[in-house]
N, C-alpha and C. Protein backbone atom coordinates (compact mmCIF):
# COMPACT_ATOMS: atom_id res chain seq x y z
N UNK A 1 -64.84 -9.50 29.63
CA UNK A 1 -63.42 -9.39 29.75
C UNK A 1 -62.98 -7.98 29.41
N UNK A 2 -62.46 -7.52 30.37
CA UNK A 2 -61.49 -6.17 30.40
C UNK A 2 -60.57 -6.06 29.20
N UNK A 3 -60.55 -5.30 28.41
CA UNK A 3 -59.35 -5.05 28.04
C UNK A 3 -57.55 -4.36 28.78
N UNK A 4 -56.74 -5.09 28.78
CA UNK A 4 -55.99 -4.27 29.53
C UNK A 4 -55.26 -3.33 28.35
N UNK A 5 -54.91 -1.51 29.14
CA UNK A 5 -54.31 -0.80 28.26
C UNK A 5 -53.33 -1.27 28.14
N UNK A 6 -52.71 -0.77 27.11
CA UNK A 6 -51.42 -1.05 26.38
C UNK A 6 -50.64 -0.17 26.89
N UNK A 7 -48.98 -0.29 27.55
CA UNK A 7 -48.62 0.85 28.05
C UNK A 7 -47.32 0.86 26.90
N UNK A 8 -47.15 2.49 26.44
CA UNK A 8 -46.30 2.65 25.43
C UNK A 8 -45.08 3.38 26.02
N UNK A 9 -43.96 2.17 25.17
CA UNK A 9 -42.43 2.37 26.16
C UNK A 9 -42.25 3.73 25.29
N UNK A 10 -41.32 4.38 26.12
CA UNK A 10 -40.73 5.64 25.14
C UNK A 10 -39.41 5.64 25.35
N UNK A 11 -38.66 4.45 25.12
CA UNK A 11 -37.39 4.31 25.76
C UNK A 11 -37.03 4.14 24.29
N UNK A 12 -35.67 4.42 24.39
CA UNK A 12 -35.26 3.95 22.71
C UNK A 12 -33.98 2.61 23.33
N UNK A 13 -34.48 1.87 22.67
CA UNK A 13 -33.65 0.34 22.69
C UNK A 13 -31.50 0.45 22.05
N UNK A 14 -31.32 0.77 22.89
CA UNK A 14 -29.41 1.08 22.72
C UNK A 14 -29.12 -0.62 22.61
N UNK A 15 -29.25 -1.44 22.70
CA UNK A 15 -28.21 -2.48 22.99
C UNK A 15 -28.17 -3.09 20.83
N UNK A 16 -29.39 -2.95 20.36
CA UNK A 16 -28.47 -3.58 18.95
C UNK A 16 -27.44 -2.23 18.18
N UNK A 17 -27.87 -1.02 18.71
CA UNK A 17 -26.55 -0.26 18.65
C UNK A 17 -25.09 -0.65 18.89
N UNK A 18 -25.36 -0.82 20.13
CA UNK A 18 -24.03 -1.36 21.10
C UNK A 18 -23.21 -2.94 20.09
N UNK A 19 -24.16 -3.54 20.03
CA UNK A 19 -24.00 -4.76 18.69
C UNK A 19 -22.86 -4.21 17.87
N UNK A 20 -23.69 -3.26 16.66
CA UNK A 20 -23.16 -2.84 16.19
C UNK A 20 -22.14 -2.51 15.78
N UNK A 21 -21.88 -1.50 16.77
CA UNK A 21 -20.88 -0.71 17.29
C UNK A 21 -19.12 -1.85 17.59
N UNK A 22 -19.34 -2.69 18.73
CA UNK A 22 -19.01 -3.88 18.59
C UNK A 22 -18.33 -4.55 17.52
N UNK A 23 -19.55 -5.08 16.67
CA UNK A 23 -18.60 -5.57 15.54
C UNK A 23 -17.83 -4.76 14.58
N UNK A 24 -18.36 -3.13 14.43
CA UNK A 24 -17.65 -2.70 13.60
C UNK A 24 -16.00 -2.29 14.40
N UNK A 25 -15.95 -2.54 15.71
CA UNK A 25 -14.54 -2.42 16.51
C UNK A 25 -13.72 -3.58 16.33
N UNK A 26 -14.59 -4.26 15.99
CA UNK A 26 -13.90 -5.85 15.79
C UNK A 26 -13.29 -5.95 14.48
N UNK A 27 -14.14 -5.19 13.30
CA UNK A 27 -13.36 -4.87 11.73
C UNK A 27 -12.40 -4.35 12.21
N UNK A 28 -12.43 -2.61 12.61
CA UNK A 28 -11.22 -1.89 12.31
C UNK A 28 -10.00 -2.48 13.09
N UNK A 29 -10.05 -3.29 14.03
CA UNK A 29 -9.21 -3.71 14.77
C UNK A 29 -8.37 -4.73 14.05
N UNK A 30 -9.05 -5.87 12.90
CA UNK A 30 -8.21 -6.64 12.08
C UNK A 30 -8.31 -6.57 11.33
N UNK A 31 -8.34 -5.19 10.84
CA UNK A 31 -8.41 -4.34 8.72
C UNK A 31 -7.14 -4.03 9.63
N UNK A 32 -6.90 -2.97 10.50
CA UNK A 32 -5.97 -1.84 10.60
C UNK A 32 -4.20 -2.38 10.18
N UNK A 33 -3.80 -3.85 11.02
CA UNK A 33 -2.36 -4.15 10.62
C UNK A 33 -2.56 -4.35 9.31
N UNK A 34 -3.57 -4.73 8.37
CA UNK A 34 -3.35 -5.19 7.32
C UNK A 34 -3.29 -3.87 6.27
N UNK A 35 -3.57 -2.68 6.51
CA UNK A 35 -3.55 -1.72 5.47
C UNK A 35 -1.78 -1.21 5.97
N UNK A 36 -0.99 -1.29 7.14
CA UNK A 36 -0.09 -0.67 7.43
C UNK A 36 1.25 -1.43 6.64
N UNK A 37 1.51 -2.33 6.57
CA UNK A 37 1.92 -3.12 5.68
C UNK A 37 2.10 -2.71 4.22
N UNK A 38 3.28 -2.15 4.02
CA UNK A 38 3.23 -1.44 2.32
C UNK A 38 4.67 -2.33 1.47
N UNK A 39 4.74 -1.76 0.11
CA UNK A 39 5.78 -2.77 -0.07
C UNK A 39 7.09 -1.61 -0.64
N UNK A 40 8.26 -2.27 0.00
CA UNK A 40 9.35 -1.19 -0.16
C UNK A 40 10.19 -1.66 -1.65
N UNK A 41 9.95 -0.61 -2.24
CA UNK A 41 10.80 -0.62 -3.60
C UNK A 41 12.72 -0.49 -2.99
N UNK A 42 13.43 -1.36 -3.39
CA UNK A 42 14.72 -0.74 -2.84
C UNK A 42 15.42 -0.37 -4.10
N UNK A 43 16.53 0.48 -4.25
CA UNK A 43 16.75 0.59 -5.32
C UNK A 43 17.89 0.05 -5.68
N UNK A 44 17.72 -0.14 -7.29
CA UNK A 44 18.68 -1.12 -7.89
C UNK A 44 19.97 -0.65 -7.91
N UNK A 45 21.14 -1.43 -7.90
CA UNK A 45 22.75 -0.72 -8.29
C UNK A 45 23.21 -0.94 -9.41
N UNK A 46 23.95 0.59 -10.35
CA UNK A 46 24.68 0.27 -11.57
C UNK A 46 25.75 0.25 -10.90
N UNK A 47 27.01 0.18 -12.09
CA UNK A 47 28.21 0.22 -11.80
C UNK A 47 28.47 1.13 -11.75
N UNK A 48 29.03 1.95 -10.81
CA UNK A 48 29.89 3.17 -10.47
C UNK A 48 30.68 3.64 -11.57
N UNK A 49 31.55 5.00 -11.38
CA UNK A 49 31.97 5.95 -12.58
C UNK A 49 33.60 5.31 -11.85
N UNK A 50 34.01 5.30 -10.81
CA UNK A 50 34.74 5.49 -9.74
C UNK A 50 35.40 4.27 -9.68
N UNK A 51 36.84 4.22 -9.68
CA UNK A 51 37.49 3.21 -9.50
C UNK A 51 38.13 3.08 -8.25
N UNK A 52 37.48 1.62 -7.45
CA UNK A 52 38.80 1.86 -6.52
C UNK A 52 39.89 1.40 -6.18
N UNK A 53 40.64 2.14 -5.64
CA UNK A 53 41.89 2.25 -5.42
C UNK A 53 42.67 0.83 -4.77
N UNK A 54 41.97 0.97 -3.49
CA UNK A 54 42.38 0.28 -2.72
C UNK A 54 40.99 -1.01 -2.17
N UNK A 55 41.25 -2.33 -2.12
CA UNK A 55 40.56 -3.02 -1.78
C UNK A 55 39.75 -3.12 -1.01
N UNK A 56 38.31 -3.23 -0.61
CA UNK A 56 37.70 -2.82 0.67
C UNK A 56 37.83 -3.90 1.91
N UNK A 57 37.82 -3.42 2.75
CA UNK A 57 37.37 -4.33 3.97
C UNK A 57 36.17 -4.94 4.09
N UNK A 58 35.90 -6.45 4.36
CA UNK A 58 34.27 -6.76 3.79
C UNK A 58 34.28 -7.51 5.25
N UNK A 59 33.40 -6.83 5.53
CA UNK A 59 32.16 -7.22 7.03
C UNK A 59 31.30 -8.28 6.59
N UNK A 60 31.44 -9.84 6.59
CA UNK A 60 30.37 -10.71 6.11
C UNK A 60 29.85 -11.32 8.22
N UNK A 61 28.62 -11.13 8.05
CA UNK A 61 27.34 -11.37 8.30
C UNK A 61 26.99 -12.93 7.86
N UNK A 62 27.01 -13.78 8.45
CA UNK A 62 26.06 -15.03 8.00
C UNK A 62 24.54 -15.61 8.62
N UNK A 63 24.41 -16.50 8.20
CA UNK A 63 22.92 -16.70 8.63
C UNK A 63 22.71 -16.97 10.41
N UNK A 64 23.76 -17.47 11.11
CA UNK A 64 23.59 -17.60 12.40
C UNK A 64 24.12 -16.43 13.13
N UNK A 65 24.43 -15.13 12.43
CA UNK A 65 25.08 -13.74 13.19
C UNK A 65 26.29 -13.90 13.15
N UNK A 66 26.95 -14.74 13.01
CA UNK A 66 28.89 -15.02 13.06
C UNK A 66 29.39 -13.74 12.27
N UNK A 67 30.36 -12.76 13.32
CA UNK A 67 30.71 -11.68 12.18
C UNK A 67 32.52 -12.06 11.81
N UNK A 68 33.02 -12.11 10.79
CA UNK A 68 33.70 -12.24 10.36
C UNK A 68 34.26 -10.83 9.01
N UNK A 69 35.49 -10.43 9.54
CA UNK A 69 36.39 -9.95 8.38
C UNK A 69 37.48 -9.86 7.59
N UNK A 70 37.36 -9.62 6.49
CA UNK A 70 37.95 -10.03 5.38
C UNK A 70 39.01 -9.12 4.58
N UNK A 71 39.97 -9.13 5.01
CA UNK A 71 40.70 -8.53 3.95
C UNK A 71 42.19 -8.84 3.12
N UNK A 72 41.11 -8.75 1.89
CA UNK A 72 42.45 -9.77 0.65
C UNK A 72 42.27 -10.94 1.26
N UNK A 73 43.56 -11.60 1.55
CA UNK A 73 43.31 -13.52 1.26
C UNK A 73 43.03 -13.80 2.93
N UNK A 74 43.32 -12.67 3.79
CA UNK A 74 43.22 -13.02 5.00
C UNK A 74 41.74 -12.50 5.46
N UNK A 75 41.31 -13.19 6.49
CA UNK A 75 39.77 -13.87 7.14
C UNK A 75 40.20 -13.78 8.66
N UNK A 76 39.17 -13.48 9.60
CA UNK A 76 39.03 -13.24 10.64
C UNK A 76 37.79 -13.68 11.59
N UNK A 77 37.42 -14.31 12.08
CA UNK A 77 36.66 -14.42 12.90
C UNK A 77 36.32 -13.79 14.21
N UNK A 78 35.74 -12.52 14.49
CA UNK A 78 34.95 -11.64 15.56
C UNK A 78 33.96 -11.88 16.42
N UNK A 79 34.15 -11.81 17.51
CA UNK A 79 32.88 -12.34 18.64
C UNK A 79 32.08 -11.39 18.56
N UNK A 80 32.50 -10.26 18.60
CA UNK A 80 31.02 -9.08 18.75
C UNK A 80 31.58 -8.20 18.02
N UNK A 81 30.30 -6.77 17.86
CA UNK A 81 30.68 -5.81 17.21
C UNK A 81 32.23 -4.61 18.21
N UNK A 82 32.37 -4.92 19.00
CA UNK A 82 33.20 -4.01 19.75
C UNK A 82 34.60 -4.95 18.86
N UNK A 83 34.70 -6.36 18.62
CA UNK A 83 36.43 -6.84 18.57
C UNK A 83 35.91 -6.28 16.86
N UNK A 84 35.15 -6.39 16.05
CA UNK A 84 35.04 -5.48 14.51
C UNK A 84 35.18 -4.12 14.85
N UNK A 85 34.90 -3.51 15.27
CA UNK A 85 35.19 -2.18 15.43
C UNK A 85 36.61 -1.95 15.70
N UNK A 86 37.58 -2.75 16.50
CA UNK A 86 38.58 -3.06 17.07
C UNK A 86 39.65 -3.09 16.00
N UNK A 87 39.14 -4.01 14.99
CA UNK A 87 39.84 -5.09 14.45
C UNK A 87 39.73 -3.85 12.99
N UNK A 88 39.03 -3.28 12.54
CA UNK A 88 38.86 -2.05 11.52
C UNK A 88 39.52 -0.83 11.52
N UNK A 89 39.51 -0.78 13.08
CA UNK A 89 40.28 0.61 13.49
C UNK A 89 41.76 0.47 12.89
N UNK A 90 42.38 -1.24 13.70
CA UNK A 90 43.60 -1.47 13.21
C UNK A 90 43.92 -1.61 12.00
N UNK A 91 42.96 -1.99 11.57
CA UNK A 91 43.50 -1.80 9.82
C UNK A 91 43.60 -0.76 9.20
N UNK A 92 43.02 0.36 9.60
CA UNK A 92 42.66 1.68 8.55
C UNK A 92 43.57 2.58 9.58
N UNK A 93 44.36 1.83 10.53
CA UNK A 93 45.30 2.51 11.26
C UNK A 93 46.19 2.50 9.95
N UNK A 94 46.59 1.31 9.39
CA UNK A 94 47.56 1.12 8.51
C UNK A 94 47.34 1.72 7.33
N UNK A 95 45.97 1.74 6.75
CA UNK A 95 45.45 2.43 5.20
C UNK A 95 44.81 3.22 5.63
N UNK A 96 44.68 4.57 5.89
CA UNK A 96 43.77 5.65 5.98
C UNK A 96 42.31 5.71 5.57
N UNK A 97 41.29 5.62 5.97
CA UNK A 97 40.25 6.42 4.76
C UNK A 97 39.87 4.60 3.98
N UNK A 98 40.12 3.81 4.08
CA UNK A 98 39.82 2.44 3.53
C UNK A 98 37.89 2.18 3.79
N UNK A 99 37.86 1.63 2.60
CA UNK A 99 35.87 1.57 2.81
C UNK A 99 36.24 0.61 3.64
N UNK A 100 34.55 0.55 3.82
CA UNK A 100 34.46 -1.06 4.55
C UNK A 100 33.28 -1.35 4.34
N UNK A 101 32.92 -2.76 3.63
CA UNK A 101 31.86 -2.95 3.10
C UNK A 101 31.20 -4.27 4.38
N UNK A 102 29.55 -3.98 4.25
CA UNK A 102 28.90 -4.75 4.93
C UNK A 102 28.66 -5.85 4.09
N UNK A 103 29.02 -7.52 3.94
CA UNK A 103 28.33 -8.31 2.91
C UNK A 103 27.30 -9.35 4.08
N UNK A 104 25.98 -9.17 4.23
CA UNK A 104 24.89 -10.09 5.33
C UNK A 104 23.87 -10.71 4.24
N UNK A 105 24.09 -12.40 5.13
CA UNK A 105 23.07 -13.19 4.65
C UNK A 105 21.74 -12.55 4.19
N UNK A 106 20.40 -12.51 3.49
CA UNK A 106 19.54 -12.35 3.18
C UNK A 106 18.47 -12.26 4.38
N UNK A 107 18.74 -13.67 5.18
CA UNK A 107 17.95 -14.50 5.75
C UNK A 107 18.13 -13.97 7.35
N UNK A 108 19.37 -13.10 7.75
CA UNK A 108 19.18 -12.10 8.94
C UNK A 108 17.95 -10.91 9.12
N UNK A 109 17.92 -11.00 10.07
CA UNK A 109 17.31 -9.45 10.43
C UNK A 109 18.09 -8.64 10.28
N UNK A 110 17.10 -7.51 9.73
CA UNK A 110 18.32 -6.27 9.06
C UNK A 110 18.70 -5.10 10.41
N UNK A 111 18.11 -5.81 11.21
CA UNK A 111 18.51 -5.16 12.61
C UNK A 111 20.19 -5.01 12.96
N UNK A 112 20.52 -6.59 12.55
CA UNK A 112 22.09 -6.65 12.99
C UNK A 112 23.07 -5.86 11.96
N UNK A 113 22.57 -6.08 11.00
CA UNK A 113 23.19 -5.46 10.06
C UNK A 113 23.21 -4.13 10.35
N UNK A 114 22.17 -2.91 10.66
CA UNK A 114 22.31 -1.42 11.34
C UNK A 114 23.07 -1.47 12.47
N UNK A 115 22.99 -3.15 13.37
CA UNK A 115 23.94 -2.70 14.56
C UNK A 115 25.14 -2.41 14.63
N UNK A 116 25.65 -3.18 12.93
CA UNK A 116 27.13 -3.48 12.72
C UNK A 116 27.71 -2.11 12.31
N UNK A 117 27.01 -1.62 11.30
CA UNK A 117 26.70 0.29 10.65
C UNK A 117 26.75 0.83 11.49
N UNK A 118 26.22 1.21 12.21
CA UNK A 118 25.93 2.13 13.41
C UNK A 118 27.38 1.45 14.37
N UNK A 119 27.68 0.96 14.87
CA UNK A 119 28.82 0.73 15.58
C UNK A 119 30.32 1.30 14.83
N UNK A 120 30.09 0.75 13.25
CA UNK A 120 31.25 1.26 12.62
C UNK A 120 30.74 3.00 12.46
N UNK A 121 29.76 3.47 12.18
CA UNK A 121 30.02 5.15 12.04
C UNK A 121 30.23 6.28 13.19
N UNK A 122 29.85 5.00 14.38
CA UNK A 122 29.96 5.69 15.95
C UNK A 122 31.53 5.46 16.44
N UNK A 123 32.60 4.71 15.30
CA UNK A 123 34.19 4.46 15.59
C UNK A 123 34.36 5.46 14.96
N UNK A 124 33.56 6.42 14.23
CA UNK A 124 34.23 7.21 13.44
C UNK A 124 35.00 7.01 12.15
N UNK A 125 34.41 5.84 11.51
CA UNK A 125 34.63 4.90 10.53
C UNK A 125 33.69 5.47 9.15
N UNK A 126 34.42 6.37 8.45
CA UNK A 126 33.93 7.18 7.36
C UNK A 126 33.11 6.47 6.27
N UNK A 127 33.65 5.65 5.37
CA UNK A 127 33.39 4.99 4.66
C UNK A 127 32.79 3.53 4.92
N UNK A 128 31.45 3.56 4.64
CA UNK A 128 31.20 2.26 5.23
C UNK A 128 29.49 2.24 4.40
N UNK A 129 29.32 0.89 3.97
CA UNK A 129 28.54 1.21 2.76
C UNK A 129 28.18 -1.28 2.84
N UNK A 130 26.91 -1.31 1.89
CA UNK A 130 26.78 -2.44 1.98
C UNK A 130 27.60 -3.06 0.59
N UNK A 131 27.49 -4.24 0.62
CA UNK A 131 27.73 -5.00 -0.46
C UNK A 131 26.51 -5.74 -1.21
N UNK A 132 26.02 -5.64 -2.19
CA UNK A 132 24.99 -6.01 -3.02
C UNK A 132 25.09 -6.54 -4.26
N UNK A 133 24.52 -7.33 -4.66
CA UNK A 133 24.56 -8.28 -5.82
C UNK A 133 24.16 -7.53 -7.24
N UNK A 134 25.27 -7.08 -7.98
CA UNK A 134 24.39 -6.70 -9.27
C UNK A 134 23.23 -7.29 -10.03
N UNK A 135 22.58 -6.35 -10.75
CA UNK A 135 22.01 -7.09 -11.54
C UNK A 135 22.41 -7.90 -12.91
């Protein structure tokens, strides 16, 4: 019986590379949302030095988006941000320079809440600031 030669590969074997390679795309791909994710310190409120004057206008926000405003004993109910913008103008037609405070459910996206901000500082609505729960 013959021996048969042995023929020697000189190929280098890529595919448990490719493996590899592979799973480590498969880590960074579901590590990556999880390191982007940080946690936001917000900061706390004292009481102001500053007294004011005049009562603010309060923008309440509830949990289903209903915008409603408030000023003193009278209440308003608003379909969108254009009849609040509307409805602010006319008031600070009457009081100049009057804040106007944002008060929104917890449980909204803080999206609507910038939409409501941003609509009042694009009326040209100076004073305009949130409402927050002391400590």
């Amino acid at each position: 019986m013959a021996r048969r030669a042995r023929r020697i590969k000189n190929e280098i074997n890529v595919v448990p590379y490719i493996d590899v390679m592979l799973v480590l795309l498969v880590i960074f791909m579901v590590a990556t949302p999880m390191m982007q994710q940080g946690v936001v310190n917000l900061p706390t409120v004292g009481k102001s030095d500053q007294e004011v004057n005049v009562a603010p206008l309060r923008v309440e926000i509830d949990a289903a988006g209903a915008i409603k405003l408030h000023d003193k004993e009278e209440s308003s109910d608003l379909a969108d941000l254009k009849a609040l913008v509307a409805s602010v103008q006319a008031k600070q037609a009457i009081t100049p320079n009057r804040p106007v405070v944002i008060a929104a459910d917890k449980s909204i996206r803080y999206e609507q809440v910038m939409n409501a901000m941003d609509a009042l500082k694009q009326a040209n609505i100076a004073r305009v600031g949130l409402l927050v729960q002391p400590k």
